[in-house]
PDB file of N, CA and C in Angstrom:
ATOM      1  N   UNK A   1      69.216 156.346 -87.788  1.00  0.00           N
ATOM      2  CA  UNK A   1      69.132 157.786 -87.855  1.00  0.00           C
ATOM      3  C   UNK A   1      67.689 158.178 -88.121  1.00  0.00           C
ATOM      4  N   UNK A   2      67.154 159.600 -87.441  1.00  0.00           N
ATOM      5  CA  UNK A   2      65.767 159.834 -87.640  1.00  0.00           C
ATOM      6  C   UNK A   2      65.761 161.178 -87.692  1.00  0.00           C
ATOM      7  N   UNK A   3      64.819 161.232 -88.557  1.00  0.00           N
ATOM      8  CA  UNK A   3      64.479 162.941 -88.793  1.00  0.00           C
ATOM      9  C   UNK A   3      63.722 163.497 -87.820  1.00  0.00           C
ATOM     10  N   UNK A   4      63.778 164.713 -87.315  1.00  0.00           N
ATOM     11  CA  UNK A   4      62.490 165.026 -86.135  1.00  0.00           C
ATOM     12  C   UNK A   4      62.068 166.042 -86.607  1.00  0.00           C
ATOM     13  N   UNK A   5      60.495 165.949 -86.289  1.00  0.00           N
ATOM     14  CA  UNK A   5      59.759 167.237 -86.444  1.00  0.00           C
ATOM     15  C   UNK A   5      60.259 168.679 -85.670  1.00  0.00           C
ATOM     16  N   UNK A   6      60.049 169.692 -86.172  1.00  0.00           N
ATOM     17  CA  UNK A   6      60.087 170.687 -85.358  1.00  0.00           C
ATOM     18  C   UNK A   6      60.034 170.879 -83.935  1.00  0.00           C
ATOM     19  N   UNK A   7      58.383 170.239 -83.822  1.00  0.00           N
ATOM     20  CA  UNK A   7      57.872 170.764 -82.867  1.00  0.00           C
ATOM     21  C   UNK A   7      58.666 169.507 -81.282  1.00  0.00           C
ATOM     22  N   UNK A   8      58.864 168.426 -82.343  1.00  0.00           N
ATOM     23  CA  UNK A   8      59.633 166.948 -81.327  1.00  0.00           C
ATOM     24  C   UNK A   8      60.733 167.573 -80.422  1.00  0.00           C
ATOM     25  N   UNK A   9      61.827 168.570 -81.198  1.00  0.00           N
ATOM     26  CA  UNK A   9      62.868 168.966 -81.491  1.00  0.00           C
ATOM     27  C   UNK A   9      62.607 169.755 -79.908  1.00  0.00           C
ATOM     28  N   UNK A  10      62.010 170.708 -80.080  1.00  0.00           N
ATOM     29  CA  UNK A  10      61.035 171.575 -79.091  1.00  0.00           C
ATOM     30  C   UNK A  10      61.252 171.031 -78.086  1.00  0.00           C
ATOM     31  N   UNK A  11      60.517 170.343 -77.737  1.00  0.00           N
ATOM     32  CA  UNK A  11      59.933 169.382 -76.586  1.00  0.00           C
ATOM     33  C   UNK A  11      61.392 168.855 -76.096  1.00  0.00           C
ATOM     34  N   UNK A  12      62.475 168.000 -76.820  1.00  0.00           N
ATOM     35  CA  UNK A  12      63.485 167.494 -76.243  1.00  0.00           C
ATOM     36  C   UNK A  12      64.021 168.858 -75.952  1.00  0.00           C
ATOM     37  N   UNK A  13      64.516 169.784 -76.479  1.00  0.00           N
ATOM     38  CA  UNK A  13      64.961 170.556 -75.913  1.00  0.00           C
ATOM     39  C   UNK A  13      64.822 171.783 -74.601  1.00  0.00           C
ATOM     40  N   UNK A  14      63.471 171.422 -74.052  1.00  0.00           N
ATOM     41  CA  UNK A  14      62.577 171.734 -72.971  1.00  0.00           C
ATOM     42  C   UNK A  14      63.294 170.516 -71.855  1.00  0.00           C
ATOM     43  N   UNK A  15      63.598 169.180 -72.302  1.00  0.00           N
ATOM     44  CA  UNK A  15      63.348 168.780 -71.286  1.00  0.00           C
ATOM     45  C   UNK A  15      64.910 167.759 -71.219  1.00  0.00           C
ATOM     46  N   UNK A  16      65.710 168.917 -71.390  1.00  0.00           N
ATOM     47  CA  UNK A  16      67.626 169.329 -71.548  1.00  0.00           C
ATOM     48  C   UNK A  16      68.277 168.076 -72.704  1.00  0.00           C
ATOM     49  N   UNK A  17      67.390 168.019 -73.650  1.00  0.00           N
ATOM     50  CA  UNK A  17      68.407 167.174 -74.885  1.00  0.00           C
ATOM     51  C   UNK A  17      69.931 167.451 -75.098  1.00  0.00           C
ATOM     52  N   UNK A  18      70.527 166.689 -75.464  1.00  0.00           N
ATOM     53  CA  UNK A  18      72.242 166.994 -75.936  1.00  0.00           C
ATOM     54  C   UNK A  18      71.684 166.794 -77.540  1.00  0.00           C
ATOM     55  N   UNK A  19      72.205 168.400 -78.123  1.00  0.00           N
ATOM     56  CA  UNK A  19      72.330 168.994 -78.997  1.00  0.00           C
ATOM     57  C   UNK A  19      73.905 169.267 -79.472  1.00  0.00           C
ATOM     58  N   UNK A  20      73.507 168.908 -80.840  1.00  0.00           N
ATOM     59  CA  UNK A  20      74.628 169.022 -81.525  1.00  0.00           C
ATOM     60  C   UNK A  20      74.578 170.472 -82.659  1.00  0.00           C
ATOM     61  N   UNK A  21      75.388 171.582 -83.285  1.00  0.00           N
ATOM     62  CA  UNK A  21      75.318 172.057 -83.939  1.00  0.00           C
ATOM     63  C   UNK A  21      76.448 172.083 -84.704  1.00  0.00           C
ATOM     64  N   UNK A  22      76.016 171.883 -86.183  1.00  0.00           N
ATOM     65  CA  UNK A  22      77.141 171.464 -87.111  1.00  0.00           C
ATOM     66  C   UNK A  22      77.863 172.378 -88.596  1.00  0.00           C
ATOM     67  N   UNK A  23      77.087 173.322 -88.060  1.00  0.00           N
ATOM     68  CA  UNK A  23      77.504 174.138 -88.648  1.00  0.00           C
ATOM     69  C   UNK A  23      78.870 175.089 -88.661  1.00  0.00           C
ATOM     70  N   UNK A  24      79.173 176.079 -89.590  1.00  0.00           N
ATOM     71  CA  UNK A  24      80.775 176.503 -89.064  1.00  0.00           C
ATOM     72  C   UNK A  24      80.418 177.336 -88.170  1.00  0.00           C
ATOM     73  N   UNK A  25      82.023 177.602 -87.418  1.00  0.00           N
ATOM     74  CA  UNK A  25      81.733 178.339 -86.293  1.00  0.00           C
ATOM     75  C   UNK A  25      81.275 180.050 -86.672  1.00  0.00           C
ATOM     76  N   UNK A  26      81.348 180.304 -87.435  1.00  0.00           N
ATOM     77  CA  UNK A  26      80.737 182.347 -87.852  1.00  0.00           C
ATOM     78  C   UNK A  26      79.352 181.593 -87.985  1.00  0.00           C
ATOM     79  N   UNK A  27      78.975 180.779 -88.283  1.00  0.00           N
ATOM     80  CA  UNK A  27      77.154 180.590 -87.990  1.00  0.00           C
ATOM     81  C   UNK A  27      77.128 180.418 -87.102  1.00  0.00           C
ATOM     82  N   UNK A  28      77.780 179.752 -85.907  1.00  0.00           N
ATOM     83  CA  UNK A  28      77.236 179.383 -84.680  1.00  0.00           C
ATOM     84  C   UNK A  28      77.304 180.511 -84.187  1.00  0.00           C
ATOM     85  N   UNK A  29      78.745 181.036 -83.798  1.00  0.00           N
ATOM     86  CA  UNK A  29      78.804 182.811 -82.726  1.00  0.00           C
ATOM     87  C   UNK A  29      77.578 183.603 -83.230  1.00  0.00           C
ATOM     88  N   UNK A  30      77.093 183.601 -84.272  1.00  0.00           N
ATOM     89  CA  UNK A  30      76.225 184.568 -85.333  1.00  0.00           C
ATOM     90  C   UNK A  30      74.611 184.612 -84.383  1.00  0.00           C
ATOM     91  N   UNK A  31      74.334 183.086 -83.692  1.00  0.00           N
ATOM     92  CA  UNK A  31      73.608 182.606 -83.120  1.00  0.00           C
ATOM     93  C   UNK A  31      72.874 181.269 -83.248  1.00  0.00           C
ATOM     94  N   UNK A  32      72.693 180.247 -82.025  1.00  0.00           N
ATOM     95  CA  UNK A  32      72.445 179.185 -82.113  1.00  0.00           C
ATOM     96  C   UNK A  32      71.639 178.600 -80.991  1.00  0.00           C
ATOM     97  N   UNK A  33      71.110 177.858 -81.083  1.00  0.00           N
ATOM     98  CA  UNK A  33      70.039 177.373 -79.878  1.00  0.00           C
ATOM     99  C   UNK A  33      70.917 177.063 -78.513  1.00  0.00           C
ATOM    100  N   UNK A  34      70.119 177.649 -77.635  1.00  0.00           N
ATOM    101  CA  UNK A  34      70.767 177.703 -75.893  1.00  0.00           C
ATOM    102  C   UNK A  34      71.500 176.187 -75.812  1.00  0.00           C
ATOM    103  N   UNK A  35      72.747 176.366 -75.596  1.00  0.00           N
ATOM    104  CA  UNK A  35      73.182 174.996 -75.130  1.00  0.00           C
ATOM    105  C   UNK A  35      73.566 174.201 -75.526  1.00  0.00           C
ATOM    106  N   UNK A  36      73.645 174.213 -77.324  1.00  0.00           N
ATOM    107  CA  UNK A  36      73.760 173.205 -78.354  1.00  0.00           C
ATOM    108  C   UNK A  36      75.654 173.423 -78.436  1.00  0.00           C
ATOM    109  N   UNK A  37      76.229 172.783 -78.719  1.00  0.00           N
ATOM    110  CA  UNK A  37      77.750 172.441 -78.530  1.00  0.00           C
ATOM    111  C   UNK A  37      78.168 172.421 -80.164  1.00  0.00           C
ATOM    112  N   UNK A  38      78.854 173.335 -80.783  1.00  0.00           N
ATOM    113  CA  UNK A  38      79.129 173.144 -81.865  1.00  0.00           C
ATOM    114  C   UNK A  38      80.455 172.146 -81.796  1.00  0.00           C
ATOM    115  N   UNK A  39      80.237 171.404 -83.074  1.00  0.00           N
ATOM    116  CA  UNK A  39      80.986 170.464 -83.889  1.00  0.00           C
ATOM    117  C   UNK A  39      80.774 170.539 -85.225  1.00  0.00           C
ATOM    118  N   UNK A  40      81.398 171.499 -85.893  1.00  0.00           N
ATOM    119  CA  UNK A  40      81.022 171.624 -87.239  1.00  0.00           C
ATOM    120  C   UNK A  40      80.820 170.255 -88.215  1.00  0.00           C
ATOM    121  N   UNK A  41      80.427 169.768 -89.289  1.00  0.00           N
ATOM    122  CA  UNK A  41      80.163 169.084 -90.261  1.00  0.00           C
ATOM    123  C   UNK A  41      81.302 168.250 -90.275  1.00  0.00           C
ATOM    124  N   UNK A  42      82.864 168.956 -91.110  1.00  0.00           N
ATOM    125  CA  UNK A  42      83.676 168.562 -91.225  1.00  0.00           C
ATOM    126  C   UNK A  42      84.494 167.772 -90.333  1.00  0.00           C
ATOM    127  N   UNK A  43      84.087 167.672 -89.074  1.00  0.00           N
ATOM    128  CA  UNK A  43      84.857 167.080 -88.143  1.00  0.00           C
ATOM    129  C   UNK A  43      84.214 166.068 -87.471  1.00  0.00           C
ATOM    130  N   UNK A  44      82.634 166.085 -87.723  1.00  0.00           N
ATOM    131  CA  UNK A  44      81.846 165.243 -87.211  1.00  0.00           C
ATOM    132  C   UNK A  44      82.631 164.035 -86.784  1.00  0.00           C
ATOM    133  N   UNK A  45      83.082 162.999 -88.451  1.00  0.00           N
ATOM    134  CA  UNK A  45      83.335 162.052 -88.349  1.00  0.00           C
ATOM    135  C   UNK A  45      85.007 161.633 -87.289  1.00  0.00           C
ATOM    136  N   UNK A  46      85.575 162.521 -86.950  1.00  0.00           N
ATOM    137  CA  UNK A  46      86.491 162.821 -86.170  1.00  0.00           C
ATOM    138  C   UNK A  46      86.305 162.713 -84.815  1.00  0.00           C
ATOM    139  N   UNK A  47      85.160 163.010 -84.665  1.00  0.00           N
ATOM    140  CA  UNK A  47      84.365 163.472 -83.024  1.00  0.00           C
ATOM    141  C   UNK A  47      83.580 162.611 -82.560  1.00  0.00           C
ATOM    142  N   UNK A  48      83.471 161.187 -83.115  1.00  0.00           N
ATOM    143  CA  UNK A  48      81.967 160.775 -82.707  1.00  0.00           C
ATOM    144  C   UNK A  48      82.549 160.026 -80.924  1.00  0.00           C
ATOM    145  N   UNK A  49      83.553 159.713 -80.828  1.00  0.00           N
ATOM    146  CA  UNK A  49      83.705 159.496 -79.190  1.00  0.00           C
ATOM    147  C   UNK A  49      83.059 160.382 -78.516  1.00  0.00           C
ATOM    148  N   UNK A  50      82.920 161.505 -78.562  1.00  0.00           N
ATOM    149  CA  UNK A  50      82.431 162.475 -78.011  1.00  0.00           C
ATOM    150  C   UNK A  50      80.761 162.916 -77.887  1.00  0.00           C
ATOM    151  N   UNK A  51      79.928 161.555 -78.685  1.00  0.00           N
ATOM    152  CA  UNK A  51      78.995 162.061 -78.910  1.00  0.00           C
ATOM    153  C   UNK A  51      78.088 160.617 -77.689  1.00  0.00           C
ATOM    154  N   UNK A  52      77.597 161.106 -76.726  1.00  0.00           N
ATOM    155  CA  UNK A  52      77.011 159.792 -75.954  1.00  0.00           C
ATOM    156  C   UNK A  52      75.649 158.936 -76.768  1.00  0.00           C
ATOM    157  N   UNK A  53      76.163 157.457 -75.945  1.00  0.00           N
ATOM    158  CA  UNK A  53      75.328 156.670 -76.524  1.00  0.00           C
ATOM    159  C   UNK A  53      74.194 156.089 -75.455  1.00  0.00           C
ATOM    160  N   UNK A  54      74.002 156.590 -74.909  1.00  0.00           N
ATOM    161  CA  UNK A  54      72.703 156.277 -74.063  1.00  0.00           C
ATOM    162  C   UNK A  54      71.519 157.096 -74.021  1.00  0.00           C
ATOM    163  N   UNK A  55      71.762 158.480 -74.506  1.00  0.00           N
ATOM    164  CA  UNK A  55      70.538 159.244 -75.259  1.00  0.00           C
ATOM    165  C   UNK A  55      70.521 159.814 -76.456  1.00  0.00           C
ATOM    166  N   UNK A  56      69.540 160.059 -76.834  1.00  0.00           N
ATOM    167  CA  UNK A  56      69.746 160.762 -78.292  1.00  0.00           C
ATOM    168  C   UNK A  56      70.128 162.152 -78.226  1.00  0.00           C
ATOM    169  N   UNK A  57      70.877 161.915 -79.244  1.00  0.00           N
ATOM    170  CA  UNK A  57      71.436 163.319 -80.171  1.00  0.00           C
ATOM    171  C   UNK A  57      71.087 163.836 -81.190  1.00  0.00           C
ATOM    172  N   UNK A  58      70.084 165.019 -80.859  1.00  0.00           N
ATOM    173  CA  UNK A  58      69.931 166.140 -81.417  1.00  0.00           C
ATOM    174  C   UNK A  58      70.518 167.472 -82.542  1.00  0.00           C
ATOM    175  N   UNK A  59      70.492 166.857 -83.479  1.00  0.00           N
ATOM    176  CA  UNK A  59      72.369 167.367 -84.900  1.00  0.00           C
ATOM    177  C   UNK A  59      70.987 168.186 -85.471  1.00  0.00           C
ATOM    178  N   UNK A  60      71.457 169.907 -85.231  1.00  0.00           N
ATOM    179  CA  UNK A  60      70.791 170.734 -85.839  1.00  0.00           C
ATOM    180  C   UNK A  60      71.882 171.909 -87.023  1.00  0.00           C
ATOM    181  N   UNK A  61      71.395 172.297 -88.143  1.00  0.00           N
ATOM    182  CA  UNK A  61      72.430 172.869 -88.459  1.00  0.00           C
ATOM    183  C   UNK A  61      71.340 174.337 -88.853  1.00  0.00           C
ATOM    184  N   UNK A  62      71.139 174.583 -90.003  1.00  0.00           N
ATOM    185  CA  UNK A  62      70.538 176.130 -90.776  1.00  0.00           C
ATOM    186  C   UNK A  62      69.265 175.854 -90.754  1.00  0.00           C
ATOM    187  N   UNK A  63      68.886 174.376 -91.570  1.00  0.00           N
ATOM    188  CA  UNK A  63      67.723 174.347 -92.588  1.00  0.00           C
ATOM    189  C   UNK A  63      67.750 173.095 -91.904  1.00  0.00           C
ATOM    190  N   UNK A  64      68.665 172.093 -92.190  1.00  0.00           N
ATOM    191  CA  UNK A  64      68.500 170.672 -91.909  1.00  0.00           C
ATOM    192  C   UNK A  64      69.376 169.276 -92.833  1.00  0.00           C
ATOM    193  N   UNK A  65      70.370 169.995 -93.999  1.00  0.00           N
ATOM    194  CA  UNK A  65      70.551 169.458 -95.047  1.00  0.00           C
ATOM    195  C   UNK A  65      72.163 168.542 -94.117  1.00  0.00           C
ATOM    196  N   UNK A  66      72.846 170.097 -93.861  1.00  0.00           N
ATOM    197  CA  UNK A  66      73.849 169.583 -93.222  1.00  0.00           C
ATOM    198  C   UNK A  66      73.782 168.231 -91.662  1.00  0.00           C
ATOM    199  N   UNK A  67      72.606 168.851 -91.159  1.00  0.00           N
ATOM    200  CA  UNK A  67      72.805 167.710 -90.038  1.00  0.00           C
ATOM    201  C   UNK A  67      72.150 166.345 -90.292  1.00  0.00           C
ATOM    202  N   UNK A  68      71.099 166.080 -91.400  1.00  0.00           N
ATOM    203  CA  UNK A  68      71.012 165.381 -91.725  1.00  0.00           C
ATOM    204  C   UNK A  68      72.676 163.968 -92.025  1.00  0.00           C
ATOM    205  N   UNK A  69      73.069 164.783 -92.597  1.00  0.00           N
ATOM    206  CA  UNK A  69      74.236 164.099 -93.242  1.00  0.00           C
ATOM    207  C   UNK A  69      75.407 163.810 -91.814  1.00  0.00           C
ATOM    208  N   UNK A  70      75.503 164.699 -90.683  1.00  0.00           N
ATOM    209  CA  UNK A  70      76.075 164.427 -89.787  1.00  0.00           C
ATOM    210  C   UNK A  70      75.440 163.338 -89.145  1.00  0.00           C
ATOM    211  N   UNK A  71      73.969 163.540 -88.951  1.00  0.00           N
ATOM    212  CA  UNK A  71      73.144 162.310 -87.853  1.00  0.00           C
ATOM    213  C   UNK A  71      73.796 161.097 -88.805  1.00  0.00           C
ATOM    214  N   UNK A  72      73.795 160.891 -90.180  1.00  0.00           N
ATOM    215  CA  UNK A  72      73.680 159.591 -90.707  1.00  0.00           C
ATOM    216  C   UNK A  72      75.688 159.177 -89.778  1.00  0.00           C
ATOM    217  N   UNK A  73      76.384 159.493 -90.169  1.00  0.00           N
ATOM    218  CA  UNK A  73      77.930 159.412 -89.874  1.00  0.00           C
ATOM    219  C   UNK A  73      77.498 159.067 -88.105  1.00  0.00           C
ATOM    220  N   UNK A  74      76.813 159.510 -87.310  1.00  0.00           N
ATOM    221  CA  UNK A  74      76.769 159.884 -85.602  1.00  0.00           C
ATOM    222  C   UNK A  74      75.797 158.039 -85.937  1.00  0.00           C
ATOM    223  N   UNK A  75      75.091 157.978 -86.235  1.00  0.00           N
ATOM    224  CA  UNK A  75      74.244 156.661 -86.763  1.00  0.00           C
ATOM    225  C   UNK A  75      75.271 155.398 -86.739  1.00  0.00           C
ATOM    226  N   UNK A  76      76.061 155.482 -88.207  1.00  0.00           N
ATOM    227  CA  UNK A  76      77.167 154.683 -87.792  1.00  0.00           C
ATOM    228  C   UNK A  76      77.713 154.249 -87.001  1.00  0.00           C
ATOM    229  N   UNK A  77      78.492 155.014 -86.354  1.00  0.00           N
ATOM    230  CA  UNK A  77      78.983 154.816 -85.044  1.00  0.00           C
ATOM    231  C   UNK A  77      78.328 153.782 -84.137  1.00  0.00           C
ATOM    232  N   UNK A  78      76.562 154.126 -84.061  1.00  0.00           N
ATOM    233  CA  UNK A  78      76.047 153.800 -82.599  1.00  0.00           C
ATOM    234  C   UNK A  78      75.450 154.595 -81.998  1.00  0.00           C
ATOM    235  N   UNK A  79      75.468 155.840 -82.570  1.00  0.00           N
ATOM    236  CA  UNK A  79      74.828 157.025 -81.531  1.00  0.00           C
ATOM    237  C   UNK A  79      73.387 156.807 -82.061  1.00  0.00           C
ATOM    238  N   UNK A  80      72.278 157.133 -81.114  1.00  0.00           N
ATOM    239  CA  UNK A  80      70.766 157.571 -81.600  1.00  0.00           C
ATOM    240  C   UNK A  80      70.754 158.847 -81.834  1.00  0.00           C
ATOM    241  N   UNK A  81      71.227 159.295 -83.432  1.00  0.00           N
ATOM    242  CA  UNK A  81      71.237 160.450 -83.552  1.00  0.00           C
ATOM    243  C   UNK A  81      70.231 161.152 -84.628  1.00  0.00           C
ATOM    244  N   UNK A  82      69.274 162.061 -84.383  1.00  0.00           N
ATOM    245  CA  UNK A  82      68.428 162.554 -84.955  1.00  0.00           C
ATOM    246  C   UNK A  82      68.271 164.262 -85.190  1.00  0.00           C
ATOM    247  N   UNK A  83      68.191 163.870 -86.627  1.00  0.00           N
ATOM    248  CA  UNK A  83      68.426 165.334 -87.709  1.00  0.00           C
ATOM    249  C   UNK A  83      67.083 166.203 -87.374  1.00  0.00           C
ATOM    250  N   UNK A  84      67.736 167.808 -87.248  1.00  0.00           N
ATOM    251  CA  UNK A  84      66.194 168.566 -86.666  1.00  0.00           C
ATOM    252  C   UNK A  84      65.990 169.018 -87.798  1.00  0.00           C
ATOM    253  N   UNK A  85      64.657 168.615 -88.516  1.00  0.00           N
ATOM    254  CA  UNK A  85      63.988 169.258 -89.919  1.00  0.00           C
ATOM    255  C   UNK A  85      63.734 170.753 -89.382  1.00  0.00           C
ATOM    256  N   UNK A  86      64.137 171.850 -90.012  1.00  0.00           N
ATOM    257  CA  UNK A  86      63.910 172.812 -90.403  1.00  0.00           C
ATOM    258  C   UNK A  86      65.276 173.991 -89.633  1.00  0.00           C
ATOM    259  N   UNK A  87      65.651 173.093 -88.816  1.00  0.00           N
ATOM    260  CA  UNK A  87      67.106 173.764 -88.055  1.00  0.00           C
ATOM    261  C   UNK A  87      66.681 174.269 -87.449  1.00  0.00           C
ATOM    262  N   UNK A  88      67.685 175.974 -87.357  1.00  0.00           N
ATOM    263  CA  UNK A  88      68.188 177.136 -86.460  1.00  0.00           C
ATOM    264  C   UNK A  88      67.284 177.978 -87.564  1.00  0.00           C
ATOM    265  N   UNK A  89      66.832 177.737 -88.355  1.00  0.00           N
ATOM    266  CA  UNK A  89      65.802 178.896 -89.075  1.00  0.00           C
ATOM    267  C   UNK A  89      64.541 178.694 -88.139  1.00  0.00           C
ATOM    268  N   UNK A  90      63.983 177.373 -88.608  1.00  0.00           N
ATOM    269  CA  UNK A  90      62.854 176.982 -87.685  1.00  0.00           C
ATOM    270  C   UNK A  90      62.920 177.742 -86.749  1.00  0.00           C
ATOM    271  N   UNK A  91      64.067 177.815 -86.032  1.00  0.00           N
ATOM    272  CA  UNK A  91      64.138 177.816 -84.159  1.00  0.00           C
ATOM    273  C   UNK A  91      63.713 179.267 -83.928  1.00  0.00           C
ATOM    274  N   UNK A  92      64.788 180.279 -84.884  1.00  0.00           N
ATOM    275  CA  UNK A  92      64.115 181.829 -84.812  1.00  0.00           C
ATOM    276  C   UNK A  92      62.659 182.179 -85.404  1.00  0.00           C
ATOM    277  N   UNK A  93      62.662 181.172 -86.222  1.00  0.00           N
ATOM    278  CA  UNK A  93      61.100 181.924 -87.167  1.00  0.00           C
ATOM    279  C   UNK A  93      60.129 181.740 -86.472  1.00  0.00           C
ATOM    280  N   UNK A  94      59.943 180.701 -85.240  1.00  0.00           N
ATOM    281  CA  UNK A  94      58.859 180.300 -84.146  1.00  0.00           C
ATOM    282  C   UNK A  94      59.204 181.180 -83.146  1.00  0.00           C
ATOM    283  N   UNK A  95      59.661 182.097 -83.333  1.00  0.00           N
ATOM    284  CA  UNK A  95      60.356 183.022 -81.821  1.00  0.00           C
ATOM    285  C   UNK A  95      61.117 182.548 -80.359  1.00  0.00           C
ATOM    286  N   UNK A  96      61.547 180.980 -80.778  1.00  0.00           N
ATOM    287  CA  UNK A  96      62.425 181.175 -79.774  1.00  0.00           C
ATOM    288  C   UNK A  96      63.998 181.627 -79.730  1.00  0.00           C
ATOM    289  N   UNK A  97      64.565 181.749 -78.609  1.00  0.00           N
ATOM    290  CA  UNK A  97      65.889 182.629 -78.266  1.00  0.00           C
ATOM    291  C   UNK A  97      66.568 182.033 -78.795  1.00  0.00           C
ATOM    292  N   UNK A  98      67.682 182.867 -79.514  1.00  0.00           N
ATOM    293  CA  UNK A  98      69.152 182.270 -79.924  1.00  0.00           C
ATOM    294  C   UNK A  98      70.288 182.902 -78.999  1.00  0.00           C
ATOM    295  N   UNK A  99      71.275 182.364 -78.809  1.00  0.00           N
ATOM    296  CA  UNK A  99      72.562 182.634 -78.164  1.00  0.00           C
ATOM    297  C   UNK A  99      73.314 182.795 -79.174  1.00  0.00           C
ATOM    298  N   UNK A 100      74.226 183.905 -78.742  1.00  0.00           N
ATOM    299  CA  UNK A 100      75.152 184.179 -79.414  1.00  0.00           C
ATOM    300  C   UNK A 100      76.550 184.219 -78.628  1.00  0.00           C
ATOM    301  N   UNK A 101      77.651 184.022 -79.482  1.00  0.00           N
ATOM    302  CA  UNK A 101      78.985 183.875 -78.990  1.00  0.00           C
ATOM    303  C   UNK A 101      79.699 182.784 -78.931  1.00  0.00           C
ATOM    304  N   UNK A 102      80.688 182.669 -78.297  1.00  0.00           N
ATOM    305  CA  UNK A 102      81.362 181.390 -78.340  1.00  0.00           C
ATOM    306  C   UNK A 102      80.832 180.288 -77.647  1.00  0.00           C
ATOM    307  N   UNK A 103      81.278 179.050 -77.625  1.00  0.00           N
ATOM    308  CA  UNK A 103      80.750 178.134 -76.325  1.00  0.00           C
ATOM    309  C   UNK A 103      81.862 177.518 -75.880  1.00  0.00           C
ATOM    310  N   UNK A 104      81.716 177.202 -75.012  1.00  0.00           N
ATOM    311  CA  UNK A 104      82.958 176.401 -74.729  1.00  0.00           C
ATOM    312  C   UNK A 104      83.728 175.262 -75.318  1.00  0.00           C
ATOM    313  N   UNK A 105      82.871 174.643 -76.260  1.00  0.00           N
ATOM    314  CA  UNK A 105      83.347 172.964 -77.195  1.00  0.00           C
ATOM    315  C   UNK A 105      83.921 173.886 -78.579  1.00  0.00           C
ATOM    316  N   UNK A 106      82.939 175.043 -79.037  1.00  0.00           N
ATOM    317  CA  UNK A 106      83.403 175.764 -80.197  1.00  0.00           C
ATOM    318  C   UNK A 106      85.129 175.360 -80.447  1.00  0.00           C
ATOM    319  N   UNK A 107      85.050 174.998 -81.508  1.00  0.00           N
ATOM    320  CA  UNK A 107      86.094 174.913 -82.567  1.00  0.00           C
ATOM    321  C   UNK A 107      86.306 176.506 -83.450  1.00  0.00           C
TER     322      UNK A 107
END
């Protein structure tokens, strides 16, 4: 499991990372980075079939506390999964776009 910088975070997600968001779903609809597939926290360890193992995964939550703790569980498994330091705060406070609403994986 690995922590990523902000700006790393950025860059994979420019160049179409699979993103995870693990937060509950009224944070995600509320708004969340283009594309990221919620799987809240609690179910992580429930879900990891679902999480591919041939690229890394991108587990973003608010701040970073929660996906931290998901990447380690996605780790286990087998997945290359890496926690985004500073989250979905980061993501708005640098001005990029959030989506809002449901997604289709939403729980």
């Amino acid at each position: 499991m690995q922590e990523v910088e902000f700006h790393a975070f950025v860059e994979a997600h420019r160049a179409g990372a699979f993103v995870v968001d693990v937060r509950e779903p009224h944070e995600y609809h509320r708004g969340h980075v283009p594309g990221a597939r919620l799987v809240p926290l609690g179910v992580v360890p429930l879900r990891l079939d679902e999480f591919p193992r041939d690229q890394p995964v991108y587990v973003i939550c608010a701040s970073g506390h929660r996906s931290y703790t998901a990447a380690q569980h996605m780790a286990t498994a087998g997945v290359d999964a890496r926690s985004v330091r500073g989250g979905t705060q980061m993501w708005r406070q640098n001005g990029h776009p959030l989506s809002t609403g449901s997604h289709p994986t939403a729980d």
